[in-house]
N, C-alpha and C. Protein backbone atom coordinates (compact mmCIF):
# COMPACT_ATOMS: atom_id res chain seq x y z
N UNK A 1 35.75 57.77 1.94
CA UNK A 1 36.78 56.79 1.85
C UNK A 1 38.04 57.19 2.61
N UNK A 2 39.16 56.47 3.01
CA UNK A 2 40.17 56.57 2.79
C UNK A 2 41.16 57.92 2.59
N UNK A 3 40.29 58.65 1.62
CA UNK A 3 41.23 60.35 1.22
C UNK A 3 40.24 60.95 1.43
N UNK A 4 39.66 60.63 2.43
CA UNK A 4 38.74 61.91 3.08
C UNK A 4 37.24 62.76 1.92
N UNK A 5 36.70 61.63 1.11
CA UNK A 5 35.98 62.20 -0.47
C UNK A 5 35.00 61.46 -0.29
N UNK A 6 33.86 61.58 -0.23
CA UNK A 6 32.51 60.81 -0.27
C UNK A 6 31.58 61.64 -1.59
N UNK A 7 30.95 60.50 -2.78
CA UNK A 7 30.25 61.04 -3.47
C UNK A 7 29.26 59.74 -3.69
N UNK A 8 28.11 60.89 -3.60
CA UNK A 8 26.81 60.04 -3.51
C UNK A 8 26.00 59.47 -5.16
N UNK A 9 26.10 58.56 -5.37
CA UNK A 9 25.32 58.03 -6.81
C UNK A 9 24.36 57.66 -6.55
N UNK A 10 23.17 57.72 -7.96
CA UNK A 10 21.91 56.91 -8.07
C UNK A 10 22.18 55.32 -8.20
N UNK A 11 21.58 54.25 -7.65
CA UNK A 11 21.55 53.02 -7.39
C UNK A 11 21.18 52.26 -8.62
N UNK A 12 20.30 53.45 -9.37
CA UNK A 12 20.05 52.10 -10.86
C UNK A 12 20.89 52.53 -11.77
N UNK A 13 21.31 53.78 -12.17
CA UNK A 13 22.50 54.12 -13.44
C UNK A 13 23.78 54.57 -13.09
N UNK A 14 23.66 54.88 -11.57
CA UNK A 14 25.25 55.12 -10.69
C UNK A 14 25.81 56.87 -11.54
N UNK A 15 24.59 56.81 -11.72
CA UNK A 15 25.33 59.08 -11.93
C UNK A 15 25.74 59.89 -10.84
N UNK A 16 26.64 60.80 -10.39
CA UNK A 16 26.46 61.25 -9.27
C UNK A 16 25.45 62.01 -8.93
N UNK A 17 25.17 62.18 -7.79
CA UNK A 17 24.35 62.83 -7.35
C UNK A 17 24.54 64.08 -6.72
N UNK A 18 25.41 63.45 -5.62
CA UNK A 18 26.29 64.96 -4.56
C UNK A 18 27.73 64.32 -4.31
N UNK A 19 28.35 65.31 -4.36
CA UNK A 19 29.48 64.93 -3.74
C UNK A 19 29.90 65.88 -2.36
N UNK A 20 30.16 65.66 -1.47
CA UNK A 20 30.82 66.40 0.18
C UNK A 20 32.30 66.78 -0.32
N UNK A 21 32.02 68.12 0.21
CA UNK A 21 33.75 68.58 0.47
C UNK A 21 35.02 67.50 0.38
N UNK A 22 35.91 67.70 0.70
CA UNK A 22 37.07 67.06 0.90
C UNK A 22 38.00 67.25 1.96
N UNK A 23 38.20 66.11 3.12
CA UNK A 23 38.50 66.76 4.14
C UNK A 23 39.69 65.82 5.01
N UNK A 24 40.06 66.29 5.75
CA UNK A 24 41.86 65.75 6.32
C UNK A 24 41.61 64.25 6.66
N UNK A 25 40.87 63.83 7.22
CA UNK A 25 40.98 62.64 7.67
C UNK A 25 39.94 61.85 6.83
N UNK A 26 40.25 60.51 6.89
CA UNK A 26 39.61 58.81 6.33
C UNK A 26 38.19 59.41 6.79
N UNK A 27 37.26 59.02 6.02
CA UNK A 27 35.43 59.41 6.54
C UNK A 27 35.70 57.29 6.76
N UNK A 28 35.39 56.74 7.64
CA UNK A 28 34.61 55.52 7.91
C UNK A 28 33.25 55.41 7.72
N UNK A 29 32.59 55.62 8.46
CA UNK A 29 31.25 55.83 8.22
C UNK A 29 30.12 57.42 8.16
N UNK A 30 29.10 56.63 6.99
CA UNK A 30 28.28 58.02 7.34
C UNK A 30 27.05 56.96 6.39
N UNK A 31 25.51 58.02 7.59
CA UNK A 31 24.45 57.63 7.76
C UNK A 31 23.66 58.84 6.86
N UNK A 32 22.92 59.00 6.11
CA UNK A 32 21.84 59.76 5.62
C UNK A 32 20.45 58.80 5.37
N UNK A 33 19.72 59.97 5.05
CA UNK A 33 18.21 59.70 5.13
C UNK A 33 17.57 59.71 3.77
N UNK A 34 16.92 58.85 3.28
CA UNK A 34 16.28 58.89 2.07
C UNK A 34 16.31 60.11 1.18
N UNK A 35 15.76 61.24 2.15
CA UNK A 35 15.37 62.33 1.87
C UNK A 35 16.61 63.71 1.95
N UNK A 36 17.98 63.32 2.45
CA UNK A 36 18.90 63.89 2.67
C UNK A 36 19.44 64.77 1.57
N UNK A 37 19.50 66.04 1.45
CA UNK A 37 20.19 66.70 0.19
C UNK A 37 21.37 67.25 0.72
């Protein structure tokens, strides 16, 4: 997002899953793979 924080949830109960570092700039986009850990 916005403050640089992306965290990944499950699609049917929305728990997290992973969350990425935290980092200086807005993330716009990001692509992973089914299988991505």
């Amino acid at each position: 997002g916005d403050r640089g924080f992306v965290q990944i949830v499950r699609t049917h109960d929305l728990q997290p899953v992973y969350a990425y570092p935290q980092c200086d700039a807005s993330i716009r986009s990001l692509a992973i793979t089914h299988d991505q850990k």
